[in-house]
Protein backbone atom coordinates (compact mmCIF):
# COMPACT_ATOMS: atom_id res chain seq x y z
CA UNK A 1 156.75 231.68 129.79
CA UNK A 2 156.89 228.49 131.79
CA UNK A 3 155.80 229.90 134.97
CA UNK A 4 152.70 231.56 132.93
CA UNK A 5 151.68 228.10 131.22
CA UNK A 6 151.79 226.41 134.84
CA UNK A 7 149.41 228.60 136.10
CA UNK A 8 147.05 227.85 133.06
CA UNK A 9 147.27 224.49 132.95
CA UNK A 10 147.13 221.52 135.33
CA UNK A 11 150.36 219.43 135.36
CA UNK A 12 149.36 216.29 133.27
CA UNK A 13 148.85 218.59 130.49
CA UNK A 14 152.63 219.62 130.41
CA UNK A 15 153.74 217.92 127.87
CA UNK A 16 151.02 219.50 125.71
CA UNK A 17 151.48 222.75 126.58
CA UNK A 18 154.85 222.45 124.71
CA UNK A 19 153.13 220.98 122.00
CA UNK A 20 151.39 224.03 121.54
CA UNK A 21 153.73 226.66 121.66
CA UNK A 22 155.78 224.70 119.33
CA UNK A 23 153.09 223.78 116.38
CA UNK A 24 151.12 227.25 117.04
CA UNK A 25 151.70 227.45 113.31
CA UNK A 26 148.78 225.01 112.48
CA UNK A 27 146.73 227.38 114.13
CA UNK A 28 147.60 229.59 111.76
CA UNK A 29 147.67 227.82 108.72
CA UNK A 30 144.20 226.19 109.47
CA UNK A 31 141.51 227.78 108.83
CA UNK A 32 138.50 226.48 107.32
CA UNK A 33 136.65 223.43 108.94
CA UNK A 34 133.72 221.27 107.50
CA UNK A 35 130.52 221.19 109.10
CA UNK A 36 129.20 218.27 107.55
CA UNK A 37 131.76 216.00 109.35
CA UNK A 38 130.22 216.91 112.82
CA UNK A 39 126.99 215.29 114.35
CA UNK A 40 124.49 216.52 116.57
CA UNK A 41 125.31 215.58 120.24
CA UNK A 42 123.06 215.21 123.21
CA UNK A 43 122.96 218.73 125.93
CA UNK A 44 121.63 218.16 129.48
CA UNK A 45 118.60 220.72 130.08
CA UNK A 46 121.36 223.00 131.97
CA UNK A 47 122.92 223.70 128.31
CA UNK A 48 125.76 221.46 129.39
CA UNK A 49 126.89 218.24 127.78
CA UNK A 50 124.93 215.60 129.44
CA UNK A 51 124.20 211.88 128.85
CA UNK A 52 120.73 212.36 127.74
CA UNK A 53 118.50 214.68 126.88
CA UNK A 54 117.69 216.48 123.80
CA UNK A 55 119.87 216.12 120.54
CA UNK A 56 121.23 220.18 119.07
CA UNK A 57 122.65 220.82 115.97
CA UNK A 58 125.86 222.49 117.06
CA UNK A 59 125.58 224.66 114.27
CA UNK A 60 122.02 226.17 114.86
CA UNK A 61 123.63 229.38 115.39
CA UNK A 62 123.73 231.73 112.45
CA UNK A 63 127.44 233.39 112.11
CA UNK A 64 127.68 237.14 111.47
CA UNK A 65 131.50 236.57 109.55
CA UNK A 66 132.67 234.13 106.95
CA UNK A 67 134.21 232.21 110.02
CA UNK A 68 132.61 231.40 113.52
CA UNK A 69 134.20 230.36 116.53
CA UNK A 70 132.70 227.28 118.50
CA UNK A 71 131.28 228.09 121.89
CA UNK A 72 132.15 226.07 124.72
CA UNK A 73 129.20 223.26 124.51
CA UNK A 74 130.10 223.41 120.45
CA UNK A 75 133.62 222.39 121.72
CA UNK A 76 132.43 219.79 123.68
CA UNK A 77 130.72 218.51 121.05
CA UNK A 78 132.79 218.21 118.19
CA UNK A 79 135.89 216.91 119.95
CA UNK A 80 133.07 213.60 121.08
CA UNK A 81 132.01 213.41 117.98
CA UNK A 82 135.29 213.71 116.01
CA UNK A 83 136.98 211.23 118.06
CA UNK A 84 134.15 208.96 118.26
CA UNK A 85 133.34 209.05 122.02
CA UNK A 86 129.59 211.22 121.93
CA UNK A 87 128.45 207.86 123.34
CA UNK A 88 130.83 206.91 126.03
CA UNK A 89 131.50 210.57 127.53
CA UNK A 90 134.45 209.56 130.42
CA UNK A 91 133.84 211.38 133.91
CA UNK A 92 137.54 212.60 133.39
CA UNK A 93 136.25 214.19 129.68
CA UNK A 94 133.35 215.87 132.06
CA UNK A 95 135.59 217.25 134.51
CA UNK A 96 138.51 218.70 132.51
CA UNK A 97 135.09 220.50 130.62
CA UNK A 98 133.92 221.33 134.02
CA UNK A 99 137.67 223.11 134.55
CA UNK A 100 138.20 224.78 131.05
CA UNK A 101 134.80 226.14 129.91
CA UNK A 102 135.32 229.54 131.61
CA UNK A 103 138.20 229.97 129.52
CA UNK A 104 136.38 229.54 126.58
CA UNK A 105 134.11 231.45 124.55
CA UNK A 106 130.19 231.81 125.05
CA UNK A 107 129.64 233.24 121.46
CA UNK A 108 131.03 232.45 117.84
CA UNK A 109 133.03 235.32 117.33
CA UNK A 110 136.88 235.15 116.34
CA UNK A 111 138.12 238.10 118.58
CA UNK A 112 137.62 235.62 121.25
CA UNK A 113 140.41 233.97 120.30
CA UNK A 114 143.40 234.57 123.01
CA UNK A 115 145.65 232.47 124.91
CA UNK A 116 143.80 231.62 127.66
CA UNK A 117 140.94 229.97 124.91
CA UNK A 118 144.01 228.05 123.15
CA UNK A 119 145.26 226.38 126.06
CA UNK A 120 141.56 225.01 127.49
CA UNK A 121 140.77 223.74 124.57
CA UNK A 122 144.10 221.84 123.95
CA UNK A 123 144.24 220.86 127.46
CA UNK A 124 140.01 219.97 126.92
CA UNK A 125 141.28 218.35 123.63
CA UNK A 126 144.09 216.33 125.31
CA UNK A 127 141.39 214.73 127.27
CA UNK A 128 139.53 213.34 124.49
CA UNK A 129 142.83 212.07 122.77
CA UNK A 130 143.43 210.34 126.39
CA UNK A 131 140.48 208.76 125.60
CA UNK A 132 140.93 207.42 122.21
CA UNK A 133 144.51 206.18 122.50
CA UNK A 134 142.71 203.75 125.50
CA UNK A 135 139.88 203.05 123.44
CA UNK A 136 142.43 201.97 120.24
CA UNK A 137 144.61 200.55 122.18
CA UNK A 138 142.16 197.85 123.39
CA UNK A 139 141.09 197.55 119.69
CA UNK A 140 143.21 195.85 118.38
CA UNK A 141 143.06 195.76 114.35
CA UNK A 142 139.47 197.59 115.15
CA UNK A 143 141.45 201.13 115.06
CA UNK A 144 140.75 204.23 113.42
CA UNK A 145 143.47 206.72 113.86
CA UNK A 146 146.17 204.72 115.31
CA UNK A 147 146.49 201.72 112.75
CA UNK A 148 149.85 200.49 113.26
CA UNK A 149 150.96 201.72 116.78
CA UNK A 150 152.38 200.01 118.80
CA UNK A 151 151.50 201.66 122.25
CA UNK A 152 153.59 199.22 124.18
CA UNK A 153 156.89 199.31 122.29
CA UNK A 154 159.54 202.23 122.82
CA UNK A 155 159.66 204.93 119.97
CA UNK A 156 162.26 203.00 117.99
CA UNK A 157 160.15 200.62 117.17
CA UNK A 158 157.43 202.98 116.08
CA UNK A 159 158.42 204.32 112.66
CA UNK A 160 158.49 207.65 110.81
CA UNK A 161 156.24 206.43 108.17
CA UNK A 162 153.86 205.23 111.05
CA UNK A 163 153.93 208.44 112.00
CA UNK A 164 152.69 210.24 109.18
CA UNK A 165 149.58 208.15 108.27
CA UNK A 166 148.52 209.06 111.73
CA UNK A 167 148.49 212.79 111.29
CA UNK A 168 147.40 212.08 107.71
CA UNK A 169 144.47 210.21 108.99
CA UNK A 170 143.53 213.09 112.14
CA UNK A 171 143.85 215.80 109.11
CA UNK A 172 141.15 214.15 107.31
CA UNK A 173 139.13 213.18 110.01
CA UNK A 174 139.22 216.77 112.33
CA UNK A 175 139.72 219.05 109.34
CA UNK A 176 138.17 217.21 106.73
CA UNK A 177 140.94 217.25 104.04
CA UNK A 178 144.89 216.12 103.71
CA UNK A 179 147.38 217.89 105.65
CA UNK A 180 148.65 220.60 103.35
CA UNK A 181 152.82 220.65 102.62
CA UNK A 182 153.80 223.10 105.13
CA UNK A 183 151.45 221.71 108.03
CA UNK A 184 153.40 217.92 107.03
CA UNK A 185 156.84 219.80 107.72
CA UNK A 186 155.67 221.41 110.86
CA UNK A 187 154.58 218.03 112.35
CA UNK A 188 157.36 215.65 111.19
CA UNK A 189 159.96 218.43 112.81
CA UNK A 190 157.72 218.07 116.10
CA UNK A 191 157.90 214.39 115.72
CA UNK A 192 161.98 214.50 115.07
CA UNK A 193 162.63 216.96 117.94
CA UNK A 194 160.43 214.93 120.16
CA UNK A 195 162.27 211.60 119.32
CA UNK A 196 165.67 213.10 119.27
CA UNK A 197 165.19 214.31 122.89
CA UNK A 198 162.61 212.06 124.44
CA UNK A 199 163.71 208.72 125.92
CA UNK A 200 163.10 205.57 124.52
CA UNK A 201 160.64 204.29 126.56
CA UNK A 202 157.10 203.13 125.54
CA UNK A 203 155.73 205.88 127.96
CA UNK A 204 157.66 208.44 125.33
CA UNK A 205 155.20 206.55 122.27
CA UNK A 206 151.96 207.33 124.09
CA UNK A 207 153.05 210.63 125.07
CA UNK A 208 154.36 211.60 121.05
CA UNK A 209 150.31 210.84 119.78
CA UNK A 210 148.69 212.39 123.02
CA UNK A 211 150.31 215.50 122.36
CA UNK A 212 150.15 215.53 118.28
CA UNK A 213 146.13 214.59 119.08
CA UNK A 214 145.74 217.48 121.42
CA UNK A 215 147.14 219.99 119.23
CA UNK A 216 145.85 218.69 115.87
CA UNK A 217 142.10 218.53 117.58
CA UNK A 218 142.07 221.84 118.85
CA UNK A 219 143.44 223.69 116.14
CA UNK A 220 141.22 226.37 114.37
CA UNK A 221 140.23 224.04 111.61
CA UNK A 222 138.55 222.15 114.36
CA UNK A 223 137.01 225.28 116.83
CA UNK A 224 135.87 226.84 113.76
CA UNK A 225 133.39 226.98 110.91
């Protein structure tokens, strides 16, 4: 199994890769996402995302089932605009994009789902969470998802409770609603495991939220609608 994810996905993204395997149960449980809580975001004239150009509703595409899967610009898209970042697009956010979209799909249907799809858009979604940790961390009291983290402190310092009103807050914000009871069990065991095992570094806090991000962003509440 190890030797397969390495091949998948580039080495930073290790730690997310285990993320994965161990929460695949949101994917799962999740199901249902919002459309209202995405934007329209700007496509270059190659159908790629671009800095300017035209503004598409990523949901211009009729779906042919109750559910549809995002396509690979959708993707894009909605993990900018989720994460608040359709206006500051990083060149790192372009080129993990420019590395994952083949493993993605090109239409909206759910029998695209496989592996391969899974791990490009967590490792496409751990990209984006890169980015917002560094944006709130240079916030200050200015933060959205990451209220009372303390980035530069070890994970002892960084409570349980902290913790939860983070996922809390990413459930309402990527899904659109409050994480559900079984979803809140599968995530605090991640978080226990993680700082039962993990060091107690501050490099362990950063890494604990960069993975939760990744794997709550890309779940199927999020590629889906």
């Amino acid at each position: 199994m190890k030797m397969m994810l390495k091949k998948i996905m580039d080495s930073k993204w290790k730690k997310i890769s285990v993320v994965l395997v161990g929460m695949a149960g949101i994917a799962v449980l999740n199901f249902n996402c919002g459309p209202s809580l995405f934007k329209a975001a700007n496509f270059s004239s190659t159908g790629g995302p671009g800095a300017s150009g035209v503004a598409i509703d990523i949901f211009d595409a009729p779906k042919t089932s109750p559910y549809a899967l995002m396509n690979t610009y959708q993707v894009f898209a909605s993990y900018a605009n989720l994460t608040g970042q359709e206006l500051e697009i990083t060149a790192a956010q372009r080129a993990e994009y420019d590395a994952r979209t083949g493993a993605l799909s090109q239409t909206d249907k759910i029998s695209d789902v496989n592996a391969p799809l899974q791990m490009a858009a967590t490792s496409l979604a751990g990209e984006f969470c890169n980015g917002l940790i560094a944006k709130e961390s240079a916030a200050g009291a200015e933060r959205r998802f990451f209220t009372n983290v303390n980035f530069g402190a070890n994970l002892s310092s960084n409570s349980a409770d902290t913790y939860r009103a983070v996922i809390q807050t990413m459930a309402q914000n990527f899904w659109g609603r409050d994480l559900k009871p079984e979803e809140s069990s599968i995530l605090e065991a991640y978080y226990n495991d993680f700082v039962s095992t993990a060091g107690n570094q501050a490099a362990q806090t950063r890494a604990l939220y960069l993975a939760t991000c990744a794997a709550m962003l890309s779940s199927f509440d999020t590629i889906t609608y």
